[in-house]
Protein backbone atom coordinates (compact mmCIF):
# COMPACT_ATOMS: atom_id res chain seq x y z
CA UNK A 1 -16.59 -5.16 61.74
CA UNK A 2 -18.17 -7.64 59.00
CA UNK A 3 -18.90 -4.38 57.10
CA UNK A 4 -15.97 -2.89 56.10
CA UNK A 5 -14.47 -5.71 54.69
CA UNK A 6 -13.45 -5.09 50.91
CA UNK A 7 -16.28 -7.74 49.34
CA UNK A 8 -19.10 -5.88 51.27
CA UNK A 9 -17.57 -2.27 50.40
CA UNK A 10 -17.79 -3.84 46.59
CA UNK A 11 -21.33 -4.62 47.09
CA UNK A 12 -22.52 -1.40 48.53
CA UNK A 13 -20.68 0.51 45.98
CA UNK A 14 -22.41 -2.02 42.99
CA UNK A 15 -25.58 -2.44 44.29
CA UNK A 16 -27.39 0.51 43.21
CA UNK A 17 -26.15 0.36 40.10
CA UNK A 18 -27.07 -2.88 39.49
CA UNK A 19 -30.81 -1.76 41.00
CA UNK A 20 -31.17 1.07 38.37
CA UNK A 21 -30.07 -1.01 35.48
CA UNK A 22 -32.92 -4.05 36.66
CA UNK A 23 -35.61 -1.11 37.18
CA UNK A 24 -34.76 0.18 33.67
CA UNK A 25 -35.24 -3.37 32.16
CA UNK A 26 -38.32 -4.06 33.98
CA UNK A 27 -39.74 -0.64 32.82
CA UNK A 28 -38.87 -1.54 29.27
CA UNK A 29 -39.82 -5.05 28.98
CA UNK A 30 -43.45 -3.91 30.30
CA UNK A 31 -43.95 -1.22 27.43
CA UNK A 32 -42.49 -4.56 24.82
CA UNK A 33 -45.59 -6.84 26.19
CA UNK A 34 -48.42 -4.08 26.95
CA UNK A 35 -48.79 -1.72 23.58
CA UNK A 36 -50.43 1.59 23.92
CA UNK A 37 -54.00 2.20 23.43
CA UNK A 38 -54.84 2.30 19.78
CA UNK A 39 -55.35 6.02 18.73
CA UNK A 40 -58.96 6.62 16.61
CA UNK A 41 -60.02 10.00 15.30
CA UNK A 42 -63.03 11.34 14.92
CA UNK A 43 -65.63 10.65 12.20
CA UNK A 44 -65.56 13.94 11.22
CA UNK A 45 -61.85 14.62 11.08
CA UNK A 46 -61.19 11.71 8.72
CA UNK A 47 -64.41 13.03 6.28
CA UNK A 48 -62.79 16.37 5.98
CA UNK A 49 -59.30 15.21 4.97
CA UNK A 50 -60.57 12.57 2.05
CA UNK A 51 -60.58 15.31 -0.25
CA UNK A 52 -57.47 16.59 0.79
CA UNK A 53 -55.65 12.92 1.01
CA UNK A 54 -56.96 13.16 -2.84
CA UNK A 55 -55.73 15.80 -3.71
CA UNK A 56 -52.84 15.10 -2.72
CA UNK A 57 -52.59 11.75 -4.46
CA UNK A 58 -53.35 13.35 -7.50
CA UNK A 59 -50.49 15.79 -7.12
CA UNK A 60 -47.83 13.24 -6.73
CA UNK A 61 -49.35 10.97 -8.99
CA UNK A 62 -49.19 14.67 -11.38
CA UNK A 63 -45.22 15.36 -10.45
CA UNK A 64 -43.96 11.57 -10.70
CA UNK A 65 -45.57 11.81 -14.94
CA UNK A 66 -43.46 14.88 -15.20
CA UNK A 67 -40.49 13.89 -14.03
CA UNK A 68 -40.93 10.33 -15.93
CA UNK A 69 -41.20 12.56 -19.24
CA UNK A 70 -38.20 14.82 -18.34
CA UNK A 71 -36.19 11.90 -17.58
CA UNK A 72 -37.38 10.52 -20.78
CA UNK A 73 -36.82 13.39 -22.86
CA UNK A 74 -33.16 13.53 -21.06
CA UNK A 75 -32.74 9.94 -21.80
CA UNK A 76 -33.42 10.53 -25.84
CA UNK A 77 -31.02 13.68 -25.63
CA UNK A 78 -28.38 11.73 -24.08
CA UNK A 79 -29.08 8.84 -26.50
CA UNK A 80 -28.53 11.90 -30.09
CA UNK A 81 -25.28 13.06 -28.41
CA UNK A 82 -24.08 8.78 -28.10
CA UNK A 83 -24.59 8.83 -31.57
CA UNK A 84 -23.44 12.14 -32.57
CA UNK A 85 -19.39 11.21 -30.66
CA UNK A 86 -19.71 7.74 -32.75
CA UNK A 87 -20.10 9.68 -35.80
CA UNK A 88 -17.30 11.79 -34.67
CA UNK A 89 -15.33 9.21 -33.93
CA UNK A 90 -15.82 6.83 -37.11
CA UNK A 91 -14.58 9.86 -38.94
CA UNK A 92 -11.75 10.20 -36.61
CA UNK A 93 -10.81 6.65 -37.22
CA UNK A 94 -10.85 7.30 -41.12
CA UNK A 95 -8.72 10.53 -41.16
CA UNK A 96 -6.05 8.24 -38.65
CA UNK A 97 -6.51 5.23 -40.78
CA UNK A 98 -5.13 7.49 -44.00
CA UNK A 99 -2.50 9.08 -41.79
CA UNK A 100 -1.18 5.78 -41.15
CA UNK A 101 -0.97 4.64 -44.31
CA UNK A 102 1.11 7.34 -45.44
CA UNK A 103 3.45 6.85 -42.78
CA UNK A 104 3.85 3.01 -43.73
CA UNK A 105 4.61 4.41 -47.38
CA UNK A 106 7.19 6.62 -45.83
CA UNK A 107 8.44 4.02 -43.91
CA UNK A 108 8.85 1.44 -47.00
CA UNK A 109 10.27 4.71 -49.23
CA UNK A 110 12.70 5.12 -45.96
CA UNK A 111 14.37 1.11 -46.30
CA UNK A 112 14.11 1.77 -49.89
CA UNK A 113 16.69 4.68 -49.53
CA UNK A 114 18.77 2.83 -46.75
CA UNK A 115 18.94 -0.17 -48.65
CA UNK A 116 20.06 1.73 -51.85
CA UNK A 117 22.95 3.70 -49.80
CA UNK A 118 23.52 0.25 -48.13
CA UNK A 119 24.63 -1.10 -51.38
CA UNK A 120 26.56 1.90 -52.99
CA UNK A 121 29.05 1.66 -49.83
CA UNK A 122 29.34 -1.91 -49.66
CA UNK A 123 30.56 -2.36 -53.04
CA UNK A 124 34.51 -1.58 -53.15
CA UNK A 125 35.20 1.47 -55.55
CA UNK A 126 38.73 2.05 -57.46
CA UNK A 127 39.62 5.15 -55.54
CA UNK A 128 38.92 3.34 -52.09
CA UNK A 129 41.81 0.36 -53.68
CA UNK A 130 44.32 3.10 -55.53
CA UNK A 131 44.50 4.99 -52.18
CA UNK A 132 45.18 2.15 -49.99
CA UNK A 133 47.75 0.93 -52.34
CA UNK A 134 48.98 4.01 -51.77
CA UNK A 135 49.06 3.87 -48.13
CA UNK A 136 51.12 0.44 -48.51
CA UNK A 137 53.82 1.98 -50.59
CA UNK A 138 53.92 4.66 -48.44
CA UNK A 139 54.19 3.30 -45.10
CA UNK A 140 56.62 0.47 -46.87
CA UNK A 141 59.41 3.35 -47.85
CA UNK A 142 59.04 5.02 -44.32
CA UNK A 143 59.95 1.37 -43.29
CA UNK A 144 63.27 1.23 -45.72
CA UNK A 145 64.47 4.43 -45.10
CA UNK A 146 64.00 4.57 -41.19
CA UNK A 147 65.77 0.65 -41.05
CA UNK A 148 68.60 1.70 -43.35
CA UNK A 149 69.06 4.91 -41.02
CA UNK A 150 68.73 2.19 -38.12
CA UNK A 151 71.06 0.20 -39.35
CA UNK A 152 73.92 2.85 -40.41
CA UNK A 153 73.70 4.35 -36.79
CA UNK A 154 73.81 0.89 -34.88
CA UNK A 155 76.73 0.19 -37.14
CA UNK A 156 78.37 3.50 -36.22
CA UNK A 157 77.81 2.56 -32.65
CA UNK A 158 79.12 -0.98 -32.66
CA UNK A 159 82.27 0.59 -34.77
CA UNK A 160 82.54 3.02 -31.84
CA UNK A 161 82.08 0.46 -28.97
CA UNK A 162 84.92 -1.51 -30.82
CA UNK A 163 87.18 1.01 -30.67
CA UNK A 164 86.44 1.92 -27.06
CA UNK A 165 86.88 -1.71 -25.66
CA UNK A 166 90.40 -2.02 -28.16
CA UNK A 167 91.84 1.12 -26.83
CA UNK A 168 91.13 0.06 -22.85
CA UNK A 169 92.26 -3.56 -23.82
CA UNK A 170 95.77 -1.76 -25.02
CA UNK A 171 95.62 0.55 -22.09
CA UNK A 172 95.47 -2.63 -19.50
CA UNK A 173 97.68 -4.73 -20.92
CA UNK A 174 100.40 -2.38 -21.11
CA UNK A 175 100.05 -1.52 -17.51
């Protein structure tokens, strides 16, 4: 009955697990502390390859000078075309630097002009003066005639209101 309780059904479901992963760490630990016998060749294995080994040194040693000098001769042709876009550009920069100062000339011919035209309208001119004169006398008649025609018809009408309020006053007194 003391086995099928849930802590030992736990344990027997853990416990090899648990086993493998301590075997695995012993195994491993051992290998860590014992190294492997050293590996030696033979005498005459290690005389034959000497030349070979050599050789190729020599070859690397050979490849690694070659590709110093191509890098080198890249390095110079990289260093002519640096100086061939700052020529191109310091000429650049003198065509823009002309360019610029013919736009400032524009620029001071421009408020030159505007100034010039500034002053010609600003100052007052005898034809500006006669016609507004004109305008003055003008709208000063319309004024006259369109009060005295104002004036005629509101005295017509206060003439005919008279009348009107005479007449009923006669009509209502005689009634």
């Amino acid at each position: 009955m003391s086995a099928n309780t849930p802590v030992a059904n736990r344990w027997s479901k853990r416990f090899p697990v648990a086993l493998i992963i301590l075997s695995v760490g012993l195994v491993l630990s051992y290998l860590v502390i014992v190294p492997p016998p050293a590996f030696t060749r033979p005498a005459s294995v290690t005389a034959g390859n000497e030349s070979s080994i050599q050789l190729g040194l020599e070859a690397d040693a050979a490849r690694y000078i070659a590709m110093a000098e191509f890098y080198t001769a890249q390095a110079e042709s990289i260093q002519r075309g640096l100086e061939a876009d700052a020529a191109r550009y310091t000429a650049m920069a003198k065509f823009f630097v002309g360019q610029n100062e013919s736009i400032q000339r524009g620029l001071e011919a421009d408020a030159a002009r505007y100034t010039a035209m500034a002053l010609h309208y600003a100052t007052p001119k005898d034809g500006v003066q006669l016609g507004l004169e004109a305008d003055a006398a003008r709208y000063t008649a319309m004024t006259e005639f369109y009060a005295a025609k104002e004036a005629a018809r509101i005295q017509r009408s206060l003439d005919a209101d008279a009348a009107r309020y005479t007449a009923m006053a006669e009509f209502y007194a005689n009634k």
